[in-house]
Protein backbone atom coordinates (compact mmCIF):
# COMPACT_ATOMS: atom_id res chain seq x y z
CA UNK A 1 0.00 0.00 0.00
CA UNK A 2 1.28 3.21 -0.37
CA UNK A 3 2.45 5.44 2.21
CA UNK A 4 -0.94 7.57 2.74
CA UNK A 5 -2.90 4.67 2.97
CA UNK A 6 -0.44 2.87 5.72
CA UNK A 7 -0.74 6.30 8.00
CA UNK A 8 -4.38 6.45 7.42
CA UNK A 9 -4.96 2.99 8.74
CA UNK A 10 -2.14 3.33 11.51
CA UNK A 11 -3.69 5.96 12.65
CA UNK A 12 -7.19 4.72 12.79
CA UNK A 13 -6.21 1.52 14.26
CA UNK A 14 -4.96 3.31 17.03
CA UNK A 15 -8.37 4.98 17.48
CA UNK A 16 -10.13 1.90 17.25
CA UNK A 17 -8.52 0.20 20.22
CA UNK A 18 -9.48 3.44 22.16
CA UNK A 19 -13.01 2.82 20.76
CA UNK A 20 -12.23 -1.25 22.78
CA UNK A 21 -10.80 0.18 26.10
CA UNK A 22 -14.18 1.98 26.08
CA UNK A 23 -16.27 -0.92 25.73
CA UNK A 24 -14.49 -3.19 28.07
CA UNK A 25 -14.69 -0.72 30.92
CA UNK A 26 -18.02 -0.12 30.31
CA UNK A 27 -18.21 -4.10 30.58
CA UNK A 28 -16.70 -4.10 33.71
CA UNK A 29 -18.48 -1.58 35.54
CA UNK A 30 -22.14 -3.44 34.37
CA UNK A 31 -20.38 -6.93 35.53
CA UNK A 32 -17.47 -6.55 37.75
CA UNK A 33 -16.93 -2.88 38.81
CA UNK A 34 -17.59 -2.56 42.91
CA UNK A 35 -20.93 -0.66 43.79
CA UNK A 36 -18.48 2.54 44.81
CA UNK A 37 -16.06 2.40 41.92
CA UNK A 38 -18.99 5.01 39.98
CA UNK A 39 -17.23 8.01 40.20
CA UNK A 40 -13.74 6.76 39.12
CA UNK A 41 -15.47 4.93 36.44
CA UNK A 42 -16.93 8.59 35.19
CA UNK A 43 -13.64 10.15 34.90
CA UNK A 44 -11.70 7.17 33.24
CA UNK A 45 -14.92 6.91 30.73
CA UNK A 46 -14.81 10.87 29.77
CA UNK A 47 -10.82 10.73 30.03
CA UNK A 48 -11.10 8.20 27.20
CA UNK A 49 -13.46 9.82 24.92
CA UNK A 50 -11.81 12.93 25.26
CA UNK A 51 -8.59 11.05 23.74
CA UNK A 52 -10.53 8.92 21.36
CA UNK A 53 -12.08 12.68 19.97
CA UNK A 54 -8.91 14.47 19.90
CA UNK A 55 -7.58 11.81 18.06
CA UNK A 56 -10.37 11.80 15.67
CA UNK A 57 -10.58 15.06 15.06
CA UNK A 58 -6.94 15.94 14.50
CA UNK A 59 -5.72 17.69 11.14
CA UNK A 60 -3.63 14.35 10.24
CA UNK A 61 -6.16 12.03 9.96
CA UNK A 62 -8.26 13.84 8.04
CA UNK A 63 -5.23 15.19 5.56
CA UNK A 64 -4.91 11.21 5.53
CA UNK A 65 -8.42 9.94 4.35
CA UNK A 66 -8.40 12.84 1.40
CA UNK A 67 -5.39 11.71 0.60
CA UNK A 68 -6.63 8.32 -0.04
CA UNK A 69 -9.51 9.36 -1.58
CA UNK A 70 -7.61 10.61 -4.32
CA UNK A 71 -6.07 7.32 -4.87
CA UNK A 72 -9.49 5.34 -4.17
CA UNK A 73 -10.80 2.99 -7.16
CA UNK A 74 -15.11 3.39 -7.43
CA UNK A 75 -16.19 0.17 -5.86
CA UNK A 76 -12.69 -0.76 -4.31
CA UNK A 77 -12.08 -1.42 -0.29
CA UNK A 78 -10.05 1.66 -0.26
CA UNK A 79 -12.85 3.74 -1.88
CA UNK A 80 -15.31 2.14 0.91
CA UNK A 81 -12.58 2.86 3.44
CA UNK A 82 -12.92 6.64 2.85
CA UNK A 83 -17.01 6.42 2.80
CA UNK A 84 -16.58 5.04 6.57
CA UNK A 85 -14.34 7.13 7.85
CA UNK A 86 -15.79 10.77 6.23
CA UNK A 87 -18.87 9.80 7.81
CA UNK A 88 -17.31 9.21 10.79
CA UNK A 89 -15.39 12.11 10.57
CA UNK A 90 -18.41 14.50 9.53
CA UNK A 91 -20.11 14.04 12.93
CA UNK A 92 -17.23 14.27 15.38
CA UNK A 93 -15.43 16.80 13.71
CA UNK A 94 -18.74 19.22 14.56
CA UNK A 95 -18.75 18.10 18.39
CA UNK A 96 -16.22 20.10 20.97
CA UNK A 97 -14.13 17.60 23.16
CA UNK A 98 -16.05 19.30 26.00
CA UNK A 99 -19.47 17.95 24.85
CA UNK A 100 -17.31 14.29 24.16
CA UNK A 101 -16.36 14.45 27.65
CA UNK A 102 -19.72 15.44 28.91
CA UNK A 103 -21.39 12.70 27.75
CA UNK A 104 -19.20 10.12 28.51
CA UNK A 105 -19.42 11.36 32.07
CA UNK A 106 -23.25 12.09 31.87
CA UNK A 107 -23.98 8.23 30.50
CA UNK A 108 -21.73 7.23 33.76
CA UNK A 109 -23.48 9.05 36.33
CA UNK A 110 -26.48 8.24 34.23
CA UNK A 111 -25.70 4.20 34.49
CA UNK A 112 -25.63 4.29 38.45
CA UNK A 113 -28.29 6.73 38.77
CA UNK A 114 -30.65 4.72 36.70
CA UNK A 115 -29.26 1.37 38.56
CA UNK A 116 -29.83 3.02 42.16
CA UNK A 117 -33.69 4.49 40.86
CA UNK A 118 -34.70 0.93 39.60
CA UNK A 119 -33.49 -0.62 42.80
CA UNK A 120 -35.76 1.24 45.00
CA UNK A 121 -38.52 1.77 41.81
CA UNK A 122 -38.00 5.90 42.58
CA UNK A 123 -38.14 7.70 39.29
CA UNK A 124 -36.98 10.68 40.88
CA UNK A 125 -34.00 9.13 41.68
CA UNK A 126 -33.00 9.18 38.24
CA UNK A 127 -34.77 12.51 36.62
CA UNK A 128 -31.63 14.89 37.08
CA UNK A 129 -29.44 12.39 35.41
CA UNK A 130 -31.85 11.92 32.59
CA UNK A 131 -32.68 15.61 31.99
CA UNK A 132 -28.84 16.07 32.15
CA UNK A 133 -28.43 13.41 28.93
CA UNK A 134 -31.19 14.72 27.05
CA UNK A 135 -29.54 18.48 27.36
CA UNK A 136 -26.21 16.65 26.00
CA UNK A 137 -28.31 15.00 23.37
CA UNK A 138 -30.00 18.10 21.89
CA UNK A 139 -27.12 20.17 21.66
CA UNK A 140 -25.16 17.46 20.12
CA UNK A 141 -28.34 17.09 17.34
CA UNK A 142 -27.93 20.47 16.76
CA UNK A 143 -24.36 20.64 16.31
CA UNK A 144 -24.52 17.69 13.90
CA UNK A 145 -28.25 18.43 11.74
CA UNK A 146 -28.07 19.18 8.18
CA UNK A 147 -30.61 21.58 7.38
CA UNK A 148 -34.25 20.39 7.50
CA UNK A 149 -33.21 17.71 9.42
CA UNK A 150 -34.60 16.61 12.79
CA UNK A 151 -32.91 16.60 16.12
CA UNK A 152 -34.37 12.93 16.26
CA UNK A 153 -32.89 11.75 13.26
CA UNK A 154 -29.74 13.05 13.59
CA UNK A 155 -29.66 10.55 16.56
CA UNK A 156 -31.46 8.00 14.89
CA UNK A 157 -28.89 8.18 12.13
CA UNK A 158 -25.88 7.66 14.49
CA UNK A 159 -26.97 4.19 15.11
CA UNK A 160 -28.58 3.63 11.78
CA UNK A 161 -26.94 5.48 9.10
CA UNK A 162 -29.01 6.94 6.55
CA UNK A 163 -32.31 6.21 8.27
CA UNK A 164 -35.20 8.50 7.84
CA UNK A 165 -37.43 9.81 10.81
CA UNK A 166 -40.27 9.51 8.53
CA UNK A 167 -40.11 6.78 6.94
CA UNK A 168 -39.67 4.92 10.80
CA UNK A 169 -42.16 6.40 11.87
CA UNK A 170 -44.44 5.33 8.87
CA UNK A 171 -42.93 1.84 9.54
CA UNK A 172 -43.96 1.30 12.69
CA UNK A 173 -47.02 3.12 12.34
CA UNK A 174 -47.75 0.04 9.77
CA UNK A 175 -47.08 -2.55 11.98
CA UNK A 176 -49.01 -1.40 14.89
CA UNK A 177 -51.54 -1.07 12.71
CA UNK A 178 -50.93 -4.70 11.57
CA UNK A 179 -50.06 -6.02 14.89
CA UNK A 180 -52.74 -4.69 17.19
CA UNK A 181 -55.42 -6.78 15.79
CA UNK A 182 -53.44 -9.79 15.81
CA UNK A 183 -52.76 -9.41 19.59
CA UNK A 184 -56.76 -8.73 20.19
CA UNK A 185 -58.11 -11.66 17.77
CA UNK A 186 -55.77 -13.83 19.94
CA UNK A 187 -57.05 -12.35 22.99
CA UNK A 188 -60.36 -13.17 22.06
CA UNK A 189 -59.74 -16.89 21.30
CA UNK A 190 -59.54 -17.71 24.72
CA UNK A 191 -56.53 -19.84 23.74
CA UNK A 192 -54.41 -19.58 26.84
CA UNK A 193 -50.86 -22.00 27.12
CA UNK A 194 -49.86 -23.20 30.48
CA UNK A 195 -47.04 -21.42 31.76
CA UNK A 196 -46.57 -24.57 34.16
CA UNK A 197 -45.26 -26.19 30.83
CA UNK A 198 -42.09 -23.86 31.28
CA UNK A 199 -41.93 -23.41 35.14
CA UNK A 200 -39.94 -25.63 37.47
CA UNK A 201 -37.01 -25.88 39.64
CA UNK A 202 -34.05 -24.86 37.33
CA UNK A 203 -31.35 -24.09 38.76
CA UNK A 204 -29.25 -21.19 37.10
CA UNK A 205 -25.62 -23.22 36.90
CA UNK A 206 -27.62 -25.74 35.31
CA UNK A 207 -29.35 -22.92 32.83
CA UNK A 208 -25.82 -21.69 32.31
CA UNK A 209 -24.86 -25.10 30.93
CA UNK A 210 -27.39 -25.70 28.97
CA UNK A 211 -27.35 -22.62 27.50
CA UNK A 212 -23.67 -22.85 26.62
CA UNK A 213 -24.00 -25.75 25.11
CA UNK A 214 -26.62 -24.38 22.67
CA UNK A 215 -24.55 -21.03 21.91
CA UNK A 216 -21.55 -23.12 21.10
CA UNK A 217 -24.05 -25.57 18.48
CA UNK A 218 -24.91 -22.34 16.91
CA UNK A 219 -21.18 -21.78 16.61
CA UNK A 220 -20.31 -19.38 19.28
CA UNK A 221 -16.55 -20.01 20.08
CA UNK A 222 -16.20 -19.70 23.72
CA UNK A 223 -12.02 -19.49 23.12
CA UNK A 224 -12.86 -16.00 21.69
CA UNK A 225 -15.65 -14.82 24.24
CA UNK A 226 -17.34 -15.48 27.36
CA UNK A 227 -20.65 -15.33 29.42
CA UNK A 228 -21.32 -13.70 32.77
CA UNK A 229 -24.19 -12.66 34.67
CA UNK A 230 -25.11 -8.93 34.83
CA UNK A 231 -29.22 -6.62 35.38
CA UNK A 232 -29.30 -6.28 31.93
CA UNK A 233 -28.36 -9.08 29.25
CA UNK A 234 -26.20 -7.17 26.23
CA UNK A 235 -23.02 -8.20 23.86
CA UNK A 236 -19.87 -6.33 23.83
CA UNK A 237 -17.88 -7.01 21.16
CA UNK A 238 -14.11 -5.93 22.76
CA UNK A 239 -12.13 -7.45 19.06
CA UNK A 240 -13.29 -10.20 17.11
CA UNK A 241 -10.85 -12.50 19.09
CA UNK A 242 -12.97 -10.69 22.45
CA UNK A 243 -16.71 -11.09 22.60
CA UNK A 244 -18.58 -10.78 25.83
CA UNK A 245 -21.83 -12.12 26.33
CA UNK A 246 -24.35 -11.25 29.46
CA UNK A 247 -27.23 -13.00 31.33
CA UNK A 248 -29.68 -13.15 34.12
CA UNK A 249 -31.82 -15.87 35.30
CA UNK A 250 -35.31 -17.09 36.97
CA UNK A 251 -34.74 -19.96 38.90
CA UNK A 252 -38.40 -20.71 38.71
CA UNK A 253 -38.40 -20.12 34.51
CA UNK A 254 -35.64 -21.37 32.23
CA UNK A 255 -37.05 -18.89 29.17
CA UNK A 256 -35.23 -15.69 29.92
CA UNK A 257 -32.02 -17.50 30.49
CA UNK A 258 -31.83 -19.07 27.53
CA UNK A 259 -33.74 -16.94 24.90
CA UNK A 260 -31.72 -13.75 26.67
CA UNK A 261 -28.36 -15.65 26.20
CA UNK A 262 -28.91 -16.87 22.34
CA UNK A 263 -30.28 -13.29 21.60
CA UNK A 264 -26.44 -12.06 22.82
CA UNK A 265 -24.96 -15.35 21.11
CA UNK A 266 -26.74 -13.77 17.84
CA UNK A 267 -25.00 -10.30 18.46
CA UNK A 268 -21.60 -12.28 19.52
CA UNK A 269 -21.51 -14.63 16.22
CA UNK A 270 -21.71 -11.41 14.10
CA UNK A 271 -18.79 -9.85 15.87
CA UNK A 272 -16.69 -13.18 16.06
CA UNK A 273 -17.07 -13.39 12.09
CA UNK A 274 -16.68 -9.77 10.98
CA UNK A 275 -13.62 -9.63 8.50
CA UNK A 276 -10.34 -10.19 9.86
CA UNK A 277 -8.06 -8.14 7.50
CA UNK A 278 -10.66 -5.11 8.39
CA UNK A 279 -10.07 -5.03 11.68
CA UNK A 280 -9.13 -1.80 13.58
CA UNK A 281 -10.72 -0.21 10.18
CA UNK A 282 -13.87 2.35 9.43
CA UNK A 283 -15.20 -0.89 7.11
CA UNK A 284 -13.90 -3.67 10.12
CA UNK A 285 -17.35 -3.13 12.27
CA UNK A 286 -21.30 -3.65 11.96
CA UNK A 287 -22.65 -1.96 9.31
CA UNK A 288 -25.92 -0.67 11.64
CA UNK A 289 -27.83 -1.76 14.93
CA UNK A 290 -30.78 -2.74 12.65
CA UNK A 291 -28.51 -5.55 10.93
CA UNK A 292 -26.82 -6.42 14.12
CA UNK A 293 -29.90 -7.07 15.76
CA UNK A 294 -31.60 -9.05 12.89
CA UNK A 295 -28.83 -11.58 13.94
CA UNK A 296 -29.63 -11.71 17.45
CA UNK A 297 -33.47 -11.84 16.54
CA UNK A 298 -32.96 -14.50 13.79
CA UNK A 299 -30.84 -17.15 16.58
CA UNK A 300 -33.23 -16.45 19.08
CA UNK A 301 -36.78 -16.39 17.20
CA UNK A 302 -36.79 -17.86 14.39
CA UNK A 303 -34.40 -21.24 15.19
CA UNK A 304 -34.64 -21.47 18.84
CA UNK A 305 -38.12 -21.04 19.09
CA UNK A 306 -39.01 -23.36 15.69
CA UNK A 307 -40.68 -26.98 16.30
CA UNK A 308 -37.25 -28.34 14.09
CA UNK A 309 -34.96 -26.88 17.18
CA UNK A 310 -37.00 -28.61 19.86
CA UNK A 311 -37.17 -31.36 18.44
CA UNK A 312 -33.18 -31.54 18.86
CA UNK A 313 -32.76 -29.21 21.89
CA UNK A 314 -35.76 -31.03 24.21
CA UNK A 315 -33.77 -34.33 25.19
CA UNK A 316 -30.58 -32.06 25.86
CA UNK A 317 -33.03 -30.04 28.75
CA UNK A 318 -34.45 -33.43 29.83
CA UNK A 319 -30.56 -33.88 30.55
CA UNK A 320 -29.56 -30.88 31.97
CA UNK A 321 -32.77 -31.11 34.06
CA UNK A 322 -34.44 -34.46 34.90
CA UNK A 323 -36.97 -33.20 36.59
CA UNK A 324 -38.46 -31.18 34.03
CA UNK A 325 -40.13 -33.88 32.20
CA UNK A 326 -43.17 -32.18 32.18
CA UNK A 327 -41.76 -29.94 29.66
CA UNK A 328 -43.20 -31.11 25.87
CA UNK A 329 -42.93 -29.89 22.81
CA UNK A 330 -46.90 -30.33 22.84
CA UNK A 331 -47.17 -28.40 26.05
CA UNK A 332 -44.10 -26.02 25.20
CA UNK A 333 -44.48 -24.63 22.07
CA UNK A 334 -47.42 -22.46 22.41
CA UNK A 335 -45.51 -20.60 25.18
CA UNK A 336 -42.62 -19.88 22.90
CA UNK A 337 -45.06 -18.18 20.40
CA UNK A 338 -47.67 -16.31 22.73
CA UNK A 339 -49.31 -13.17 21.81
CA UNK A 340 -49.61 -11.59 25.30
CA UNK A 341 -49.51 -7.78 26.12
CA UNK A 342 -46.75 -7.90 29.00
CA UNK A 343 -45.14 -4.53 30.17
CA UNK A 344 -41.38 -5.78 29.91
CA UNK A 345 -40.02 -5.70 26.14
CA UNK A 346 -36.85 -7.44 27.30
CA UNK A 347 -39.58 -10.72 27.90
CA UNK A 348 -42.32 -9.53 25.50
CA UNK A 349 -43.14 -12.51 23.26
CA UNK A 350 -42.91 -11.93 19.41
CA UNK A 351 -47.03 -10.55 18.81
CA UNK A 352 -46.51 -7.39 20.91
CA UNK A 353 -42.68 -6.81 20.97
CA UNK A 354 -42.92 -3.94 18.63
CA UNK A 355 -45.78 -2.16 20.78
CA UNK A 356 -43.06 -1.83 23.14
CA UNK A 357 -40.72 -0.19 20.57
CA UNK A 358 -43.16 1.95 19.34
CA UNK A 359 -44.00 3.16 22.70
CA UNK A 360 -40.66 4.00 23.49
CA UNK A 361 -40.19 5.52 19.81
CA UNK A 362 -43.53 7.83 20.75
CA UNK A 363 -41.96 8.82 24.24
CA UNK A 364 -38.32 9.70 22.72
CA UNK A 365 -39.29 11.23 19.77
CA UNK A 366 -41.39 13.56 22.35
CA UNK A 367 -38.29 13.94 24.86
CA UNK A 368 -35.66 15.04 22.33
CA UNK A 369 -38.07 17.36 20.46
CA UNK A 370 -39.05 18.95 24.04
CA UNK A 371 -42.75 18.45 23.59
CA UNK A 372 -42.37 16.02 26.86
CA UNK A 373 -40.99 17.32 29.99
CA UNK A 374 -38.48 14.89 31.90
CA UNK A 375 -40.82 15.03 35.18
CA UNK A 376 -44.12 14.50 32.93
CA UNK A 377 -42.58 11.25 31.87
CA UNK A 378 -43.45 8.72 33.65
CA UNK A 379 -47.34 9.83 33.48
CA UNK A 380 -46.67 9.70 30.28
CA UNK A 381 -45.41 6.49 29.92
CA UNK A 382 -48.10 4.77 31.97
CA UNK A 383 -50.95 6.47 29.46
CA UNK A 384 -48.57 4.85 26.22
CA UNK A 385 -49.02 1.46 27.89
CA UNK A 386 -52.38 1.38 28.77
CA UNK A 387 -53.24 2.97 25.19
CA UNK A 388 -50.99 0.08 23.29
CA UNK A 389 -51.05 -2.87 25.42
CA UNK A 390 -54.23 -2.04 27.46
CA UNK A 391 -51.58 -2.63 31.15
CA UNK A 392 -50.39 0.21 33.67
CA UNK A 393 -47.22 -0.57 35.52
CA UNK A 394 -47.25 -1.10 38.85
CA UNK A 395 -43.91 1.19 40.06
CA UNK A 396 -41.38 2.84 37.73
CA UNK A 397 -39.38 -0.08 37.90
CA UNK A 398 -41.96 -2.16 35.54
CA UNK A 399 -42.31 1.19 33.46
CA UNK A 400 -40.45 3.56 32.57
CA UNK A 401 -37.10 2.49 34.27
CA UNK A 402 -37.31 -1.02 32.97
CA UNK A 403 -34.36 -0.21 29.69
CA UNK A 404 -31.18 0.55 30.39
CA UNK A 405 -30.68 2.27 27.56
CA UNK A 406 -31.76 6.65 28.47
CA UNK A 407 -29.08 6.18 31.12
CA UNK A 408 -26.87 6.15 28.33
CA UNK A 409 -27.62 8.43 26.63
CA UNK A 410 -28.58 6.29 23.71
CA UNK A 411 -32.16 8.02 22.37
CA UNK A 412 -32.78 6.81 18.90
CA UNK A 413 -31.56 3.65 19.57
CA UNK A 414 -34.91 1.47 20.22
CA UNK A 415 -36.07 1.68 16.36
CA UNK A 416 -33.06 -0.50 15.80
CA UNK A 417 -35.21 -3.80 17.24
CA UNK A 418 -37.63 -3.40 15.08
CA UNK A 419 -35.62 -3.17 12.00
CA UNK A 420 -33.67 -6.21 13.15
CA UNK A 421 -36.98 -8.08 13.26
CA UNK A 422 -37.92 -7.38 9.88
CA UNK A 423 -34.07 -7.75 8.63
CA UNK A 424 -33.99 -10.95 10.12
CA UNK A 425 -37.78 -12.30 8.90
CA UNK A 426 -36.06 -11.30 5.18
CA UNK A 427 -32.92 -12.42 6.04
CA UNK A 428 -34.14 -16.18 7.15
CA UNK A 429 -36.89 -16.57 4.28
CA UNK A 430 -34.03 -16.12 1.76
CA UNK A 431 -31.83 -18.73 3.79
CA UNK A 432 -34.44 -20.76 3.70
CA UNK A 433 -35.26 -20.67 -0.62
CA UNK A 434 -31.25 -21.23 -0.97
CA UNK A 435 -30.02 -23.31 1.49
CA UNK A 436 -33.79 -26.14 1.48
CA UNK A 437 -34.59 -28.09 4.21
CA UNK A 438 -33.38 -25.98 7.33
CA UNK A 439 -35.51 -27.54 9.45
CA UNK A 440 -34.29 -31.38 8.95
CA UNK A 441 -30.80 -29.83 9.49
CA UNK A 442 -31.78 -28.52 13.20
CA UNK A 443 -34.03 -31.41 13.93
CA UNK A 444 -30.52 -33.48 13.76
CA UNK A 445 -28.62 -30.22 15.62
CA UNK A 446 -27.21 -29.23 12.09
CA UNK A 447 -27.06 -25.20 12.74
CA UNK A 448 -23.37 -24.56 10.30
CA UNK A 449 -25.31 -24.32 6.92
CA UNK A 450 -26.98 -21.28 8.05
CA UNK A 451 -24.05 -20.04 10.53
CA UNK A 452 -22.06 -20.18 7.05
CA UNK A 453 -24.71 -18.68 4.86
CA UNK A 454 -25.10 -15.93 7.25
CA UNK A 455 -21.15 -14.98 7.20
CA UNK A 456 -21.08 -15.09 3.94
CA UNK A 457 -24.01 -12.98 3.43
CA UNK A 458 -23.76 -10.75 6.49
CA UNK A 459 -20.83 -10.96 8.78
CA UNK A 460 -17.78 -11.13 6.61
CA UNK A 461 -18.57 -7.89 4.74
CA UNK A 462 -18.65 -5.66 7.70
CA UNK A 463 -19.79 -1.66 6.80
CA UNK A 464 -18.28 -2.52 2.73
CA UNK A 465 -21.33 -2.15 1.77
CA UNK A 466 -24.47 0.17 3.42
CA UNK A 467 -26.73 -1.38 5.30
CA UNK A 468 -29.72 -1.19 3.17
CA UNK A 469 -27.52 -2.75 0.09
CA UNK A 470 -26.36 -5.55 2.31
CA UNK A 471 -29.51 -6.25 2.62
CA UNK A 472 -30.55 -6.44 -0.73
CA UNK A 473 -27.61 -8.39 -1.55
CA UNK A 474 -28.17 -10.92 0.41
CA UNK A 475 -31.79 -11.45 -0.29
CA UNK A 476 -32.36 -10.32 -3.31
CA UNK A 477 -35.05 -7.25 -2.80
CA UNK A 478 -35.07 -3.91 -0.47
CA UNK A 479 -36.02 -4.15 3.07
CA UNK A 480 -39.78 -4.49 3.33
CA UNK A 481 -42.41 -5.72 6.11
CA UNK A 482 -44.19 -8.38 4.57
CA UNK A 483 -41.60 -11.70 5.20
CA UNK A 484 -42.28 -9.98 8.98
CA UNK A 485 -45.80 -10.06 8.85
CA UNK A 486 -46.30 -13.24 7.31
CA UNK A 487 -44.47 -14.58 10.29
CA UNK A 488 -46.63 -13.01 12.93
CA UNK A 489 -49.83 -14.16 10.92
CA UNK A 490 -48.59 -17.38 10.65
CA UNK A 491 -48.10 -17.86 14.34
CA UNK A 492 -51.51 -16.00 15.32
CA UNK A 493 -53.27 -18.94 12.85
CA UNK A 494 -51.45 -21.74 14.55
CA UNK A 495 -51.46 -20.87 17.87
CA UNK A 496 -54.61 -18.96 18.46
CA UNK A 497 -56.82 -20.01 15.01
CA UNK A 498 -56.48 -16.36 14.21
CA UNK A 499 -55.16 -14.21 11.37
């Protein structure tokens, strides 16, 4: 390579491990950080985002990627090189390092806040913190729109670049829309599974094993990441070498253990196959949250909860658990495709899941706009529930303190799960009409054929392409909802005679 294009990625490499020092302390503090280490934990998080900024933002990197630029093919990896990083570039070259630093603190005072409010279900607890993040947030949409665009979709375009506020909102107007009477004409059935079919003494060591063993069938490789407990599952992906997966458990249910783990062993498979000679590079990560969560939503809905994977998977909990033999696949399936409102997305089943996003889509689009005070909030998130899902929380730990994800700082964020859903639902029919009979495969515990047709697809070409060409790519048409839809319909007919 010549010399421009050997600084360019020096330097960028450097910035990317910053980028990893930041995500494994924020690890730490959500699994191993003592309760008092907060404070210390805010300075070290804005010290490094300061650095990572300044590094960013400095006259030699971006003298670098025009350099290369001139030399980049149309089409080439250089040429997509340059794409990644000028976008990059173009939003934190408009932010001060103050305003870095500010928000890196804010999210960590914002993290134990929100921790500390949820403990004692105190909403007050938290509303300085939050009102503090949302300042951050506006200022930093402002500082970034282009002209005529929204302070929400600057934000929403952060985490899904070149999304439209519109056109989400349109989106998931649809599916509620679609959705809503799917969740009342299964209400009305009076079809109601047996939650005894899924309840039980499980220990969670034994959840934990059984649970590993599943993530490593789908081809997680536990040399290259690990597991631990922590409030709130997530993935962090550290390197590709580095992944590090998060879970919680009900000893009395072994659902959340396992659905919550092989929704992160989703996320971690992605980040264990993104493309090796790319790493430390603008093109080396996920291309957008809405593709990295259509692999965590594909794993966990549509194998782990299909008739093919119990069929395979049931004898392996018999094992792990002899005492749960009152758990059938006649008995069990209907729970694993409910259409129940429930007030926790985390646990929502697949028929009302997107309510919940488009709740919290309603409520943020409100905050950041300032058309919702921070103290009017959760009022206002109790009416959103009991409007969508017809249920009122009982505390603001059930409501409006249930996500993790405001203490961050990360508003337009939750729109993400939804596209995920309907990347996946695309993503899986076109596995499906290439690769035949998935279902025989996982009935024997075959899972590589679509592991393999998903990094070749998805993983291995990182951000080379934009997200909403990936996705035609790989299945042959632009994102749409019906592949989604037919899904939920499908489900409402089988489970509830409804559709």
């Amino acid at each position: 390579m010549a010399a421009p294009v050997e600084r360019f990625l020096a330097l960028w490499g450097e910035i990317a491990n910053l980028g990893h020092a930041r995500a494994l302390s924020a690890w730490d503090q959500e699994t191993h950080m003592p309760r008092a280490g907060g404070a210390a934990r805010a300075r070290l998080s804005a010290t490094l985002a300061g650095v990572r900024h300044a590094r960013l933002v400095a006259p030699e990197l971006g003298a670098a990627v025009e350099r290369c630029a001139e030399e980049a093919e149309p089409g080439s990896v250089l040429a997509a090189q340059v794409r990644e990083a000028r976008r990059i570039l173009r939003r934190v070259t408009r932010l001060p390092e103050r305003l870095v630093r500010e928000k890196a603190a804010a999210a960590s005072h914002g993290h134990e806040a929100w921790s500390a409010a949820r403990a004692g279900k105190d909403f007050a607890l938290f509303r300085p913190a939050l009102a503090r993040l949302l300042a951050l947030a506006r200022e930093e949409a402002d500082l970034l729109a282009e002209p005529g665009q929204s302070r929400y979709e600057v934000l929403l375009d952060e985490r899904e670049p070149g999304a439209k506020e519109p056109a989400v909102a349109a989106l998931l107007g649809e599916l509620a829309r679609e959705l809503a009477p799917l969740v009342h004409a299964a209400g009305a059935s009076g079809r109601r599974p047996d939650p005894a079919a899924a309840r039980g003494d499980f220990p969670p060591e034994r959840q934990l094993a059984f649970a590993r063993e599943v993530a490593e069938r789908f081809g997680f490789d536990f040399a290259r990441g690990r597991l631990d407990p922590a409030p709130h599952p997530f993935c962090t992906g550290i390197a590709r070498d580095d992944v590090r997966l998060t879970w919680r458990a009900d000893a009395g249910d072994f659902r959340p253990a396992l659905f919550g783990i092989l929704h992160e062993t989703g996320h971690g498979l992605y980040e264990q196959n993104l493309p090796e000679e790319w790493e430390h590079t603008p093109i080396g990560e996920a291309v957008s949250l809405g593709v990295h969560e259509s692999q965590s939503r594909l794993w966990e809905n549509l194998v782990a909860r299909s008739r093919a994977f119990w069929s395979w998977a049931l004898p392996r909990l018999h094992a792990h658990f002899p005492g749960a033999r009152h758990v059938t696949l006649a008995r069990l399936l209907p729970l694993l495709h409910t259409s129940e409102p429930s007030l926790n997305r985390v646990e929502a089943d697949q028929g009302t899941y997107d309510l919940h996003v488009c709740v919290r889509f309603e409520l943020e689009r409100a905050l950041i706009s300032g058309a919702l005070e921070v103290g009017d909030l959760p009022a206002a998130w109790d009416a959103a529930y009991a409007r969508t899902l017809g249920l009122r929380p009982r505390d603001a730990a059930e409501g409006v303190l249930q996500d993790i994800h405001w203490s961050m700082g990360a508003f337009g964020y939750f729109p993400t799960y939804t596209l995920g859903n309907l990347i996946a639902a695309q993503l899986y029919a076109a596995a499906r009409r290439e690769l035949g009979d998935l279902d025989a495969a996982f009935a024997r515990g075959e899972f590589q054929p679509l592991h393999a047709w998903l990094r070749e697809k998805i993983h291995r070409h990182g951000s080379f392409h934009p997200a909403a060409e990936l996705v035609e790519r790989a299945t042959g048409r632009p994102l749409a909802s019906a592949d989604y839809l037919a899904q939920r319909k499908a489900d409402a007919a089988e489970y509830y005679g409804a559709g």
